[in-house]
Protein backbone atom coordinates (compact mmCIF):
# COMPACT_ATOMS: atom_id res chain seq x y z
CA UNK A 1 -11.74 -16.17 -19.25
CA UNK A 2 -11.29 -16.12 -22.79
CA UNK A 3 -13.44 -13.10 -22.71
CA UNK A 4 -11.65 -11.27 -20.31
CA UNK A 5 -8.79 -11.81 -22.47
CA UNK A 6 -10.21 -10.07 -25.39
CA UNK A 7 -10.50 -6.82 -23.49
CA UNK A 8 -6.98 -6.43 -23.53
CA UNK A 9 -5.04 -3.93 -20.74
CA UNK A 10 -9.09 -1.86 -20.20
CA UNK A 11 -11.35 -4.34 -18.18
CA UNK A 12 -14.97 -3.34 -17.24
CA UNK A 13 -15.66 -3.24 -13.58
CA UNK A 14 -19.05 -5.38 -15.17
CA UNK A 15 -16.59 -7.75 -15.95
CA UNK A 16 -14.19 -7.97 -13.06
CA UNK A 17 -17.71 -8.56 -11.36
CA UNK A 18 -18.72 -11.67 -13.07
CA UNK A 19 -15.32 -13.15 -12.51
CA UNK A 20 -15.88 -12.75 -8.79
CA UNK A 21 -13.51 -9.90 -8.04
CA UNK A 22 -14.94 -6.84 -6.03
CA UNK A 23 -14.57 -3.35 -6.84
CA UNK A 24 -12.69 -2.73 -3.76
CA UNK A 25 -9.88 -5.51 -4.83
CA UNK A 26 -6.55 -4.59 -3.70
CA UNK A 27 -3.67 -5.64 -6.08
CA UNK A 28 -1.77 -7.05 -2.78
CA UNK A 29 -4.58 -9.96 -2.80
CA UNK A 30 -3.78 -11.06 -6.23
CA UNK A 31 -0.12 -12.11 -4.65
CA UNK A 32 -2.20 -14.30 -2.60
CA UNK A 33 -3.85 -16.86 -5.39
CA UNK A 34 -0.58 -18.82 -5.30
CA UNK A 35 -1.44 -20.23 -1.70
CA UNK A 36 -4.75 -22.08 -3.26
CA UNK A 37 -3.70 -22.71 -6.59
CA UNK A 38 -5.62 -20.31 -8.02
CA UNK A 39 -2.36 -18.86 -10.31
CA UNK A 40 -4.65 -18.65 -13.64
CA UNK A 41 -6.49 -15.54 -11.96
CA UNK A 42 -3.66 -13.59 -11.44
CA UNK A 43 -3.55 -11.90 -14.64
CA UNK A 44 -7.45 -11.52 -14.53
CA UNK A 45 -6.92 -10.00 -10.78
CA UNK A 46 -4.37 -7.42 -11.60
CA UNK A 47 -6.27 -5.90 -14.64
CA UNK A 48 -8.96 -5.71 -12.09
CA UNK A 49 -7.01 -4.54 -8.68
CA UNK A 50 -6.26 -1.24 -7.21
CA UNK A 51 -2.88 -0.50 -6.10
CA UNK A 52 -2.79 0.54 -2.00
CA UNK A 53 -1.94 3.96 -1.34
CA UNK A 54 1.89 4.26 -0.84
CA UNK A 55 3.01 4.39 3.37
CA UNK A 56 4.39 8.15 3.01
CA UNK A 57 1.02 9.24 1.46
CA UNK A 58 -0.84 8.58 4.86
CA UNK A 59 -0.98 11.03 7.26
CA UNK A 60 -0.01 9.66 10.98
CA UNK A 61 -1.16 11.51 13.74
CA UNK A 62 -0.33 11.50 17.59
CA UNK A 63 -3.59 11.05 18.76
CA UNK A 64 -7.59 11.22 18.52
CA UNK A 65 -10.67 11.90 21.12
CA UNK A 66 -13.88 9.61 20.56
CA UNK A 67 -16.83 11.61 21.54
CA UNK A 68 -20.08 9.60 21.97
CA UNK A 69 -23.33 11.38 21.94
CA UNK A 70 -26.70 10.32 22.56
């Protein structure tokens, strides 16, 4: 960890890597480390998360058709 540290605010996805996290890490996990004690992560996981894509940014629509060839 001490490593990790030394990187400051710019961590290497290399890095997030070999502490476990995934690439696709969403920063709305790293609220979750609390439930299993794992609160020494959390400033590891949010130099390595992604933040979700805000509600009004998604596009709703009424319906779909699922065609199924073959």
């Amino acid at each position: 960890f001490e490593q990790l540290a030394a990187f400051g605010a710019e961590v290497s996805s290399e890095a997030c890597r070999e502490l476990g996290f995934s690439s696709n890490l969403l920063c709305s996990s790293c609220d979750l480390l609390g439930e299993f004690s794992l609160m020494q992560l959390e400033p590891f996981c949010r130099k390595c998360c992604q933040e979700e894509a805000q509600f009004e940014s998604r596009k709703l629509y009424p319906g779909a058709i699922l065609e199924v060839c073959g």
